[in-house]
Protein backbone atom coordinates (compact mmCIF):
# COMPACT_ATOMS: atom_id res chain seq x y z
CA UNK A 1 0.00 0.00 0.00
CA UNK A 2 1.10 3.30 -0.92
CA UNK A 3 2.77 5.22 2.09
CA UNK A 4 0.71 8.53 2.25
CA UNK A 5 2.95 10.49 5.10
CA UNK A 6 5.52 10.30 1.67
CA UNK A 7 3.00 10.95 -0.61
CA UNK A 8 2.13 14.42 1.51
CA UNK A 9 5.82 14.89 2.06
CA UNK A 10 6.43 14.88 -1.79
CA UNK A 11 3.57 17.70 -1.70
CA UNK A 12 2.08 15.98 -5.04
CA UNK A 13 -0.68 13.95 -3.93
CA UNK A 14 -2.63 16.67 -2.13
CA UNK A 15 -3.36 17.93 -5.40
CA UNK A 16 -5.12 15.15 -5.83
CA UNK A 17 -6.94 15.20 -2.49
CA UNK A 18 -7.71 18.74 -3.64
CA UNK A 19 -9.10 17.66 -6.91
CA UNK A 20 -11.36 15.30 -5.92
CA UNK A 21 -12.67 17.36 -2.79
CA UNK A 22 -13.85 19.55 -5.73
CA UNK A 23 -15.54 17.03 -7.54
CA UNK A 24 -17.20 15.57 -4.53
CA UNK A 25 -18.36 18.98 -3.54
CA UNK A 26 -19.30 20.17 -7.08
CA UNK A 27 -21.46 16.28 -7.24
CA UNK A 28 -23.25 16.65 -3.80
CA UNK A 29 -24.42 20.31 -4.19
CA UNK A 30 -25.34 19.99 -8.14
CA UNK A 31 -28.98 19.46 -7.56
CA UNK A 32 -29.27 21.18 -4.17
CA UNK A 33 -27.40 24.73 -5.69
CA UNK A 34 -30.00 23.69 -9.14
CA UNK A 35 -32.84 23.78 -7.78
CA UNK A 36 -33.43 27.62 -8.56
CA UNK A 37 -32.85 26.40 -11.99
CA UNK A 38 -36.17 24.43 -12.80
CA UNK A 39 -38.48 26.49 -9.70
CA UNK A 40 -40.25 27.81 -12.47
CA UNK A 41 -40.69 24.26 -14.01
CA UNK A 42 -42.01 22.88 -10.57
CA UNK A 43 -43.86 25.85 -9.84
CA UNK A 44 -46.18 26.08 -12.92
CA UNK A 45 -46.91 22.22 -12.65
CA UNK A 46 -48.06 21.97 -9.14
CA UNK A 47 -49.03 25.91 -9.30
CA UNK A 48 -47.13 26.58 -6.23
CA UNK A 49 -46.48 29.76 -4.68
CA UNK A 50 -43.47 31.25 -4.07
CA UNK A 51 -42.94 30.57 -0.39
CA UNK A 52 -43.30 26.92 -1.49
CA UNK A 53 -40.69 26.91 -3.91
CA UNK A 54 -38.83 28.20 -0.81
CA UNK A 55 -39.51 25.34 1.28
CA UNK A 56 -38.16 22.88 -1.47
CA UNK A 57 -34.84 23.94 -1.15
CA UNK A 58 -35.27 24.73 2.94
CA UNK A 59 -36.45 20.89 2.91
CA UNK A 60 -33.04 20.16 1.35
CA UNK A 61 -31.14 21.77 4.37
CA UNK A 62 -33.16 21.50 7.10
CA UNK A 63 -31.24 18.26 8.65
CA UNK A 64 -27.77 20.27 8.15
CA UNK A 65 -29.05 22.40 11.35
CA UNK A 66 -27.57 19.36 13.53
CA UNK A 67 -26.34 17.29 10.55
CA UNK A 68 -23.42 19.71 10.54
CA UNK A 69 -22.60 19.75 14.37
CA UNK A 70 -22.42 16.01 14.05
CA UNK A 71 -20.60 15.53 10.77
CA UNK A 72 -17.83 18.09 12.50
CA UNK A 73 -17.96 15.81 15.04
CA UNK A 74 -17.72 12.46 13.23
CA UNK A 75 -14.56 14.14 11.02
CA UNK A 76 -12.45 14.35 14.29
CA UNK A 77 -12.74 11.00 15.05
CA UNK A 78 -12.98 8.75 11.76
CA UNK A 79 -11.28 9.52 8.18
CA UNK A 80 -13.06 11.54 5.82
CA UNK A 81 -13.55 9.34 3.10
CA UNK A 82 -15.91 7.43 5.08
CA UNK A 83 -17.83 10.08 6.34
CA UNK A 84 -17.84 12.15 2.92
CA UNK A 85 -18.73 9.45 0.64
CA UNK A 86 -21.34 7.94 2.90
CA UNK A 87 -23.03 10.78 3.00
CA UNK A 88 -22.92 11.84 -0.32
CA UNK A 89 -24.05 8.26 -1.45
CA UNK A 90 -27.05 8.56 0.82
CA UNK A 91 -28.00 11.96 -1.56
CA UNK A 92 -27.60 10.51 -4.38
CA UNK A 93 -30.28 7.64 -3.33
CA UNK A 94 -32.26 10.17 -2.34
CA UNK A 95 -32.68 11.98 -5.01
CA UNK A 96 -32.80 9.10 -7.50
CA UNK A 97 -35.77 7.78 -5.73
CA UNK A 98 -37.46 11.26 -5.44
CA UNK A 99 -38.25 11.01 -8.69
CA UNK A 100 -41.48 8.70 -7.39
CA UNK A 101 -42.79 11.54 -5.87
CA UNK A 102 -46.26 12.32 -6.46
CA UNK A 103 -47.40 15.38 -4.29
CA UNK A 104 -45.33 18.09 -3.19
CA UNK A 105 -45.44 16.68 0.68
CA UNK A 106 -43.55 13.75 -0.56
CA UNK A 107 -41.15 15.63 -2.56
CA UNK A 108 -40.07 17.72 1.03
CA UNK A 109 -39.19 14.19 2.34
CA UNK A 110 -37.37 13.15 0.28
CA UNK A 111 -35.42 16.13 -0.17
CA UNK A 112 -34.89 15.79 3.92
CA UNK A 113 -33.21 12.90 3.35
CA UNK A 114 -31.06 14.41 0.82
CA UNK A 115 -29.82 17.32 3.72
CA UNK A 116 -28.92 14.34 5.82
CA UNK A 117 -26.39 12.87 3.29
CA UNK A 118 -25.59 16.80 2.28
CA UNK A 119 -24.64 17.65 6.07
CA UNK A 120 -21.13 15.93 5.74
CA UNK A 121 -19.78 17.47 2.22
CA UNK A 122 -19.02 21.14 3.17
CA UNK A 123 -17.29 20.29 6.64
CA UNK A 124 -15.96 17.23 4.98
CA UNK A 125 -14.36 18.29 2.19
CA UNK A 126 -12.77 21.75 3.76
CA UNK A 127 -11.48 19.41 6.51
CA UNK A 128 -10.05 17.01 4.09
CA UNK A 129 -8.04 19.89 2.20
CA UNK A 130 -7.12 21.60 5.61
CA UNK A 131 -5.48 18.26 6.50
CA UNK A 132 -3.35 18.38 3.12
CA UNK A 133 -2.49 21.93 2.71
CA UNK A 134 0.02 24.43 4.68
CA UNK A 135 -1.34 27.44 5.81
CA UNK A 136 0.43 29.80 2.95
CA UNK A 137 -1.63 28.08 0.45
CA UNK A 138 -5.07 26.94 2.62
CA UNK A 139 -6.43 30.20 1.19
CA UNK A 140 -5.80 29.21 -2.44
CA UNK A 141 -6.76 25.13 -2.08
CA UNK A 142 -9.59 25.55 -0.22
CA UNK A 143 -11.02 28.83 -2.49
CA UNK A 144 -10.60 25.65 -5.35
CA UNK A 145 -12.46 23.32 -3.27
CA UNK A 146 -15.48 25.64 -2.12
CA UNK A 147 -15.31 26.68 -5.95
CA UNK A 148 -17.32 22.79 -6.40
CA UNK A 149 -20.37 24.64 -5.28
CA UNK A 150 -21.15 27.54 -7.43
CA UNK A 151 -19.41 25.13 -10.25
CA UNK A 152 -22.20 22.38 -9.60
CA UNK A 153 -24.23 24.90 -9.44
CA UNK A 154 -23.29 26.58 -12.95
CA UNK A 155 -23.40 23.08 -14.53
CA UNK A 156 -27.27 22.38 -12.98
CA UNK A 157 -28.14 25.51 -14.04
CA UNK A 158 -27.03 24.62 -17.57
CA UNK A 159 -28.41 21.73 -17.53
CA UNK A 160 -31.37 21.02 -15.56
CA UNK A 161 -33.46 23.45 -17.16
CA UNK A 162 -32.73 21.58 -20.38
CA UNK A 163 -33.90 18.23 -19.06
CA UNK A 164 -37.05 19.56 -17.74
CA UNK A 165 -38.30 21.17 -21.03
CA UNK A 166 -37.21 17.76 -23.03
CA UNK A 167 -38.42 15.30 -20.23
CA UNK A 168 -39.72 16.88 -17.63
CA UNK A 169 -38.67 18.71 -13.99
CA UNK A 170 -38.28 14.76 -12.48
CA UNK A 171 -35.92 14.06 -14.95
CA UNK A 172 -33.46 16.47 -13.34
CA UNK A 173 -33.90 14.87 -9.55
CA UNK A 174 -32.59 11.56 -11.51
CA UNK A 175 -29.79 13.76 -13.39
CA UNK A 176 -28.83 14.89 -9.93
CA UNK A 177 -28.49 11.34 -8.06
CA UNK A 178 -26.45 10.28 -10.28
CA UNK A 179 -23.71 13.52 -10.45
CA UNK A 180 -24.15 12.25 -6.82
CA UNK A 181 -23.21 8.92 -7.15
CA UNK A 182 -20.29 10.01 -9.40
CA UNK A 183 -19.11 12.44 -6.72
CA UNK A 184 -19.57 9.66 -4.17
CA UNK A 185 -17.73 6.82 -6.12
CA UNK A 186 -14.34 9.52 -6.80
CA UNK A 187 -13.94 10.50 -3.19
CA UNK A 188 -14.73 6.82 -1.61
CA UNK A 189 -11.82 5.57 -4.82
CA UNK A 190 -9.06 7.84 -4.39
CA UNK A 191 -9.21 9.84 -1.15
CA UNK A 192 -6.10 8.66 1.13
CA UNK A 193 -6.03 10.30 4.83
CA UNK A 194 -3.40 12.69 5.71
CA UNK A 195 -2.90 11.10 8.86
CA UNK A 196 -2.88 7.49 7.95
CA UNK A 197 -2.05 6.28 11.34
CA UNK A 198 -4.99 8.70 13.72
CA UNK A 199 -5.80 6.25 16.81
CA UNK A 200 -9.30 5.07 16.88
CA UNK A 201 -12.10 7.38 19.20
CA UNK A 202 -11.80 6.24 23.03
CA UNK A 203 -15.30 5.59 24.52
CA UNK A 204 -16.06 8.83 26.67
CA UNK A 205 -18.44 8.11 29.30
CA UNK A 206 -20.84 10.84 30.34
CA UNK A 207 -19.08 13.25 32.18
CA UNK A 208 -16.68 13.40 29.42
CA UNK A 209 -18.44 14.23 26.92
CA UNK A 210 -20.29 16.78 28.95
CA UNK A 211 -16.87 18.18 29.04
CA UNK A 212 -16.23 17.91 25.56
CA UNK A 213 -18.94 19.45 24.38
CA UNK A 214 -18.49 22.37 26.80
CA UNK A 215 -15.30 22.86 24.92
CA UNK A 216 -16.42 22.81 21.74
CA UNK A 217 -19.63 25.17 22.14
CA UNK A 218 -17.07 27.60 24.04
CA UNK A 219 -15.84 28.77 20.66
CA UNK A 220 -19.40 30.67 20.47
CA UNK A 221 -17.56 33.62 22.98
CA UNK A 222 -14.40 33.98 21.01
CA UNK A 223 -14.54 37.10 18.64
CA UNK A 224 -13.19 35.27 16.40
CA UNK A 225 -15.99 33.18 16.01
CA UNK A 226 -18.65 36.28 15.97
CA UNK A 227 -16.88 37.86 13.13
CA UNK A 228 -17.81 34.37 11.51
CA UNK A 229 -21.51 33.85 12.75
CA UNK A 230 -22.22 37.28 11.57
CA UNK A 231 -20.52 37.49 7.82
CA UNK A 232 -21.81 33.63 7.86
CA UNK A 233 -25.24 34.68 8.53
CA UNK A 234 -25.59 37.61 6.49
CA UNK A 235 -23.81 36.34 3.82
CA UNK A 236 -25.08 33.02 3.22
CA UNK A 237 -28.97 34.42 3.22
CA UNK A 238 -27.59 37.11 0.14
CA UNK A 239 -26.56 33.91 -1.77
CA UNK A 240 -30.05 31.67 -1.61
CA UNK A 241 -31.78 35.01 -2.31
CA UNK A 242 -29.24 35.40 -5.46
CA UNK A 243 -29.64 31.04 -5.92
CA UNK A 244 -33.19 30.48 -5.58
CA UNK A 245 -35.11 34.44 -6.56
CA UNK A 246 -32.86 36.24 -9.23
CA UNK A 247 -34.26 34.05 -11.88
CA UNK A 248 -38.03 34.54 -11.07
CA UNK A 249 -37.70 37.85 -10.28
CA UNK A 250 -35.99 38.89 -13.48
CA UNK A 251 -38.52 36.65 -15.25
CA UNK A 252 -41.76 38.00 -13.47
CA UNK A 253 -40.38 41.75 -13.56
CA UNK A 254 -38.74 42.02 -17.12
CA UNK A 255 -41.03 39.27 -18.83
CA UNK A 256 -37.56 37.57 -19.76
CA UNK A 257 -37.94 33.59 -21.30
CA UNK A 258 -37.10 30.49 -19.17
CA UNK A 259 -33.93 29.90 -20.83
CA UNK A 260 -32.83 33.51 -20.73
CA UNK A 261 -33.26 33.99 -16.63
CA UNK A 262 -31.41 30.74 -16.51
CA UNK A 263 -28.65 32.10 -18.63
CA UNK A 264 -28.27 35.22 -15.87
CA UNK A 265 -28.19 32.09 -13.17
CA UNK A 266 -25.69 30.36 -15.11
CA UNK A 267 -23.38 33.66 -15.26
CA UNK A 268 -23.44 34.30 -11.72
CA UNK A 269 -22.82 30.55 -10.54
CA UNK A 270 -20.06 31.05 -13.10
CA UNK A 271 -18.52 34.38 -11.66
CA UNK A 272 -19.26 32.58 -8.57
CA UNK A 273 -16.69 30.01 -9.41
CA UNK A 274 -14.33 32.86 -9.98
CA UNK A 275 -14.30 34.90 -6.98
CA UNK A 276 -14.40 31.60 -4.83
CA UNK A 277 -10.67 30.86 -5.75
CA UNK A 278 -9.24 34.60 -6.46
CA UNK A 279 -10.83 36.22 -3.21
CA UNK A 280 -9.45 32.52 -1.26
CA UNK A 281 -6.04 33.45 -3.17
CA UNK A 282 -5.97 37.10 -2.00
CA UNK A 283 -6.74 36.14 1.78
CA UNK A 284 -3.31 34.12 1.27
CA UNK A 285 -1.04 37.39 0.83
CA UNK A 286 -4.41 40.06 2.24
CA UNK A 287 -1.74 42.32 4.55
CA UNK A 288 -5.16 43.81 6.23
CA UNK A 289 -6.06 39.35 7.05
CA UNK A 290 -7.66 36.46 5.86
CA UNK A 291 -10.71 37.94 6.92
CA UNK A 292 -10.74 41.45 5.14
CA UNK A 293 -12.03 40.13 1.50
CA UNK A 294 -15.05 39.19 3.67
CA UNK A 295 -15.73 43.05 4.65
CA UNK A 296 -14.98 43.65 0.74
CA UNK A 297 -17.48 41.49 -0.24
CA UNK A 298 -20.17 42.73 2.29
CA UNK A 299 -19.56 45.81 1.16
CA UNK A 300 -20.24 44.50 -2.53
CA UNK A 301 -23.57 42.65 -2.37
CA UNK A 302 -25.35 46.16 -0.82
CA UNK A 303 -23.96 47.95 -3.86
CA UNK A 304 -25.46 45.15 -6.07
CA UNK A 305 -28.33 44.98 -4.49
CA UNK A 306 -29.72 48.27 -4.29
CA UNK A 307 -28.52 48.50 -8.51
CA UNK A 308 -30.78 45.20 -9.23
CA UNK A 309 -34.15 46.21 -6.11
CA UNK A 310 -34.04 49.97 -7.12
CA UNK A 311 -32.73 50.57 -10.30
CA UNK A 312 -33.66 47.50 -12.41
CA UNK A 313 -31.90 47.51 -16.13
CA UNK A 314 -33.40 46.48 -19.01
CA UNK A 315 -30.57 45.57 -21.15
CA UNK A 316 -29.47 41.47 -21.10
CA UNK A 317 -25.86 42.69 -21.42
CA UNK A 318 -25.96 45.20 -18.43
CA UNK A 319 -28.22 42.72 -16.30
CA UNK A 320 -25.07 39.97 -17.17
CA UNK A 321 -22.81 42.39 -15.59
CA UNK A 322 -25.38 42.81 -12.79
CA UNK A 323 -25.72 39.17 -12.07
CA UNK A 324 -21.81 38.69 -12.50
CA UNK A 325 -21.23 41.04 -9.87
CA UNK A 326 -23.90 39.65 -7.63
CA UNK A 327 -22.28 36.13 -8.44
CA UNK A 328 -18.00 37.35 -7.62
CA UNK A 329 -19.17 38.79 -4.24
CA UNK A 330 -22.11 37.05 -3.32
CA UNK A 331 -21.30 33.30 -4.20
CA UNK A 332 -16.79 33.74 -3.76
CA UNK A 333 -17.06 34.84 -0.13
CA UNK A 334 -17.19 31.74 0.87
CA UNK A 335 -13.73 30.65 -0.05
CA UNK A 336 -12.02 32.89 1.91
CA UNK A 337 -14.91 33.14 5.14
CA UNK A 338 -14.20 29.07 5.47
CA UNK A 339 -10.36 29.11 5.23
CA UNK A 340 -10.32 32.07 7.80
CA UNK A 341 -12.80 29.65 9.91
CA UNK A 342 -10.14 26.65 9.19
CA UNK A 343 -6.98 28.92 9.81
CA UNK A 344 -8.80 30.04 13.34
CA UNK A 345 -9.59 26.77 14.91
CA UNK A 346 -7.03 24.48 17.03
CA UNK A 347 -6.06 21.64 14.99
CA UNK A 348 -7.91 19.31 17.02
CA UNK A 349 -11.50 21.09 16.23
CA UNK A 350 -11.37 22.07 12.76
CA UNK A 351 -13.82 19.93 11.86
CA UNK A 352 -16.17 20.77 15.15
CA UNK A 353 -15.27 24.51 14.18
CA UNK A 354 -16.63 24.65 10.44
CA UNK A 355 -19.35 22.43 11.25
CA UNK A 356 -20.48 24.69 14.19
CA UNK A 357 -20.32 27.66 11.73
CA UNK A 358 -21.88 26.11 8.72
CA UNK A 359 -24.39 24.88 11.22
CA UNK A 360 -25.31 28.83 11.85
CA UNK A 361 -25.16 29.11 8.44
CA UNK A 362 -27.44 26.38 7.83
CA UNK A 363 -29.82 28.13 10.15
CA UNK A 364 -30.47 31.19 7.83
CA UNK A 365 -30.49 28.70 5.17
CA UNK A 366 -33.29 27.17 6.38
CA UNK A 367 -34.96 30.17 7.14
CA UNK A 368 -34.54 32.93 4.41
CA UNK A 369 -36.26 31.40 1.14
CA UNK A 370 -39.39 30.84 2.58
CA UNK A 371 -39.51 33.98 4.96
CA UNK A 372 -38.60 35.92 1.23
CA UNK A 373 -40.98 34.21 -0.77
CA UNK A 374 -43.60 34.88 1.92
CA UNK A 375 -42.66 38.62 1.50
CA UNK A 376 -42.97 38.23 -1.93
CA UNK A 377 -46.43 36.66 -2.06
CA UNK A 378 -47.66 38.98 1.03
CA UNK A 379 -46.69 42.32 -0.77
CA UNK A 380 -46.69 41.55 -4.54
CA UNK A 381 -43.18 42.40 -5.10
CA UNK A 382 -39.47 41.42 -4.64
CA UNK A 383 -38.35 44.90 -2.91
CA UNK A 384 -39.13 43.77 0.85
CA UNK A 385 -37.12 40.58 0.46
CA UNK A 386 -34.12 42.51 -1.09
CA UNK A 387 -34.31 45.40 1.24
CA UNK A 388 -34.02 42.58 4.16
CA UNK A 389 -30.88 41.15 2.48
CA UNK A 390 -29.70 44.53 2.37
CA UNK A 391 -30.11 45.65 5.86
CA UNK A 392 -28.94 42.46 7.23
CA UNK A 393 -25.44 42.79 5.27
CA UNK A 394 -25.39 46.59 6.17
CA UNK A 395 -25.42 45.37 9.91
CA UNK A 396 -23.19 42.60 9.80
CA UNK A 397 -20.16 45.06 8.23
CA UNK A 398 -20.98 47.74 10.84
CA UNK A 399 -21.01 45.24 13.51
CA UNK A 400 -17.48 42.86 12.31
CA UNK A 401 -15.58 45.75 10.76
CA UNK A 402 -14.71 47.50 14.25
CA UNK A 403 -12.77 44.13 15.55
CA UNK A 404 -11.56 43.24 12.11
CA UNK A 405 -7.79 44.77 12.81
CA UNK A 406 -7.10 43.33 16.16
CA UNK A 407 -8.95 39.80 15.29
CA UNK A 408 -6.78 39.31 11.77
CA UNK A 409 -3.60 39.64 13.89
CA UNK A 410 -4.00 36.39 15.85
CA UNK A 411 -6.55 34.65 13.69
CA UNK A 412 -7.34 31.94 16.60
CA UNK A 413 -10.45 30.49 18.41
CA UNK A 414 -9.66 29.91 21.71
CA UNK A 415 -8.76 26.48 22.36
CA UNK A 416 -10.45 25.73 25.85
């Protein structure tokens, strides 16, 4: 068997790792980032509203509330390419067998069960490439690997909508399952641990884990960690708004086709893609910290925003550059918010860390497509649900930007 301490010493084999993190990640998310992609398609047959068509994909990530906490968990104590490719075989089942749906109540359970598998790809795969990489290129290698998500997302969008005018919105489910199973097969094939030789989990009994957990939920105080829950938050409701609204809101509002709202999807998953790995890459040598392109990208959304709630353009071409905007800021924050999570937590609760804060995350998730799509059906229009977006991002850079100097000094959670 292949030695892997050599294979990580020779500094070649990580790029594998790195690789197929990304197409694991890229697989698992390419039906749940999609889904925006054929709302209209679902919507029109089972003449939904649009808080519904928020549920579907708070259904999908709904589990992930707790799903994450334990996956984090589960990462610290057994190799990744169990936990990873378990879970991302369970979505692809999921999803394959969703296609027997036949009411929109059974549709939301099955796409529970697809959260469940979901929960252990994000923490999973930034752990795995945490474990690989040294800190002067985390930035870089993990702005690659959170780059699977807007890029499954890109590919759905460019495809689903397809399938679902040629075969119907079912169809895609199937498509989905089995970019899953793909995903699934790579990572449980070629992943190799960077710690080959990590001793098994000793039994805790009660008082222990008591104690453990204590530890763990501690992180909550550090500042740190608040800089985190609050870009998280913020940030991550901006993005479904952008995922799951841009497309029926530009078709309602500008009477644009199916295929040509999907197009303005497909750009910003594709700019997405983009600003995932060069705003990662910039935290790297960022002399202000890892955590500054965050504030930058704040800033950015509330400038896009306002353009596309308050000052809608007509023109395809200037919407593109709308949308690609929207897409760099609003989608690449991600890459370097989760390597300044990984570069913060102690080495033996990274995985516990980005679980706990993708857990948050998972929270507004949850949360924010049906609460907009309720303000959308409540007032007849799309300007409440931007104008919450808005505010919340306004807050979240008022509120982070004061500690940002001090925290990016000594980038640590405390390790109690």
């Amino acid at each position: 068997m292949t030695d892997v301490s050599s294979l990580r010493q020779e500094s070649n084999y990580r790029w594998i790792i790195l690789l197929i993190a990304t197409v694991a990640q890229a697989s698992a998310c390419f039906f749940v980032q999609g889904i925006g992609a054929i709302a209209i398609f679902i919507q029109q047959d089972w003449n939904l509203s649009t808080m519904q068509i928020g549920l579907l994909v708070s259904a999908a990530q709904l589990v992930p509330i707790l799903g994450l906490l334990v996956a984090g968990e589960l990462l610290d104590r057994f190799e990744e390419r169990i936990v990873v490719g378990m879970g991302t075989l369970i979505v692809a089942v999921a999803l394959c067998a969703s296609t027997l749906a036949n009411s929109y109540l059974s549709l939301l359970m099955f796409l529970i069960v697809v959260g469940a598998g979901y929960s252990t790809a994000q923490p999973g795969g930034s752990k795995s490439v945490s474990s690989w990489f040294p800190k002067k290129q985390l930035g870089f290698a993990m702005g690659i690997r959170q780059a699977g998500l807007p890029l499954g997302g890109a590919l759905s969008a460019a495809i689903l909508p397809y399938i679902a005018t040629r075969w119907g919105w079912q169809y895609s489910f199937l498509a989905g399952g089995l970019v899953a199973l793909f995903g699934a097969l790579t990572f449980l094939s070629f992943y190799r641990s960077a710690n080959p030789n990590k001793p098994p989990p000793v039994k805790s009994d009660k008082k222990q884990l008591k104690a453990v957990l204590a530890s763990r939920l501690s992180m909550l105080s550090d500042p740190a960690m608040k800089n985190i829950i609050f870009s998280g938050v913020s940030l991550v409701s901006v993005q479904y708004g952008i995922l799951i609204f841009t497309a029926l809101y530009l078709y309602d509002l500008l009477d644009l086709s199916i295929t040509a709202a999907a197009t303005l999807l497909l750009i910003a998953q594709g700019a997405g893609i983009a600003g995932r790995i060069i705003l990662a890459a910039w935290s790297d040598r960022c002399k202000s910290g890892r955590y500054f392109p965050v504030l930058i990208c704040m800033l950015a959304v509330i400038f896009g925003l306002i353009i596309l709630a308050w000052s809608p353009l007509r023109s395809f071409w200037m919407l593109s550059i709308l949308v690609g905007w929207l897409g760099f800021f609003g989608f690449g924050w991600y890459g370097p918010w989760v390597a300044y999570v990984a570069d913060s937590a102690p080495p033996d609760k990274t995985g516990f860390a980005l679980g706990l804060a993708m857990a948050i995350n998972q929270v507004a998730i949850v949360i924010m497509p049906p609460a907009l799509g309720f303000l959308k059906d409540w007032s007849h229009s799309y300007l409440p649900g931007w104008s919450v977006l808005i505010i919340m991002t306004l807050t979240a850079l008022v509120c982070t930007a004061w500690s940002t100097l001090s925290i990016s000094k000594s980038p640590s959670l405390s390790n109690k």
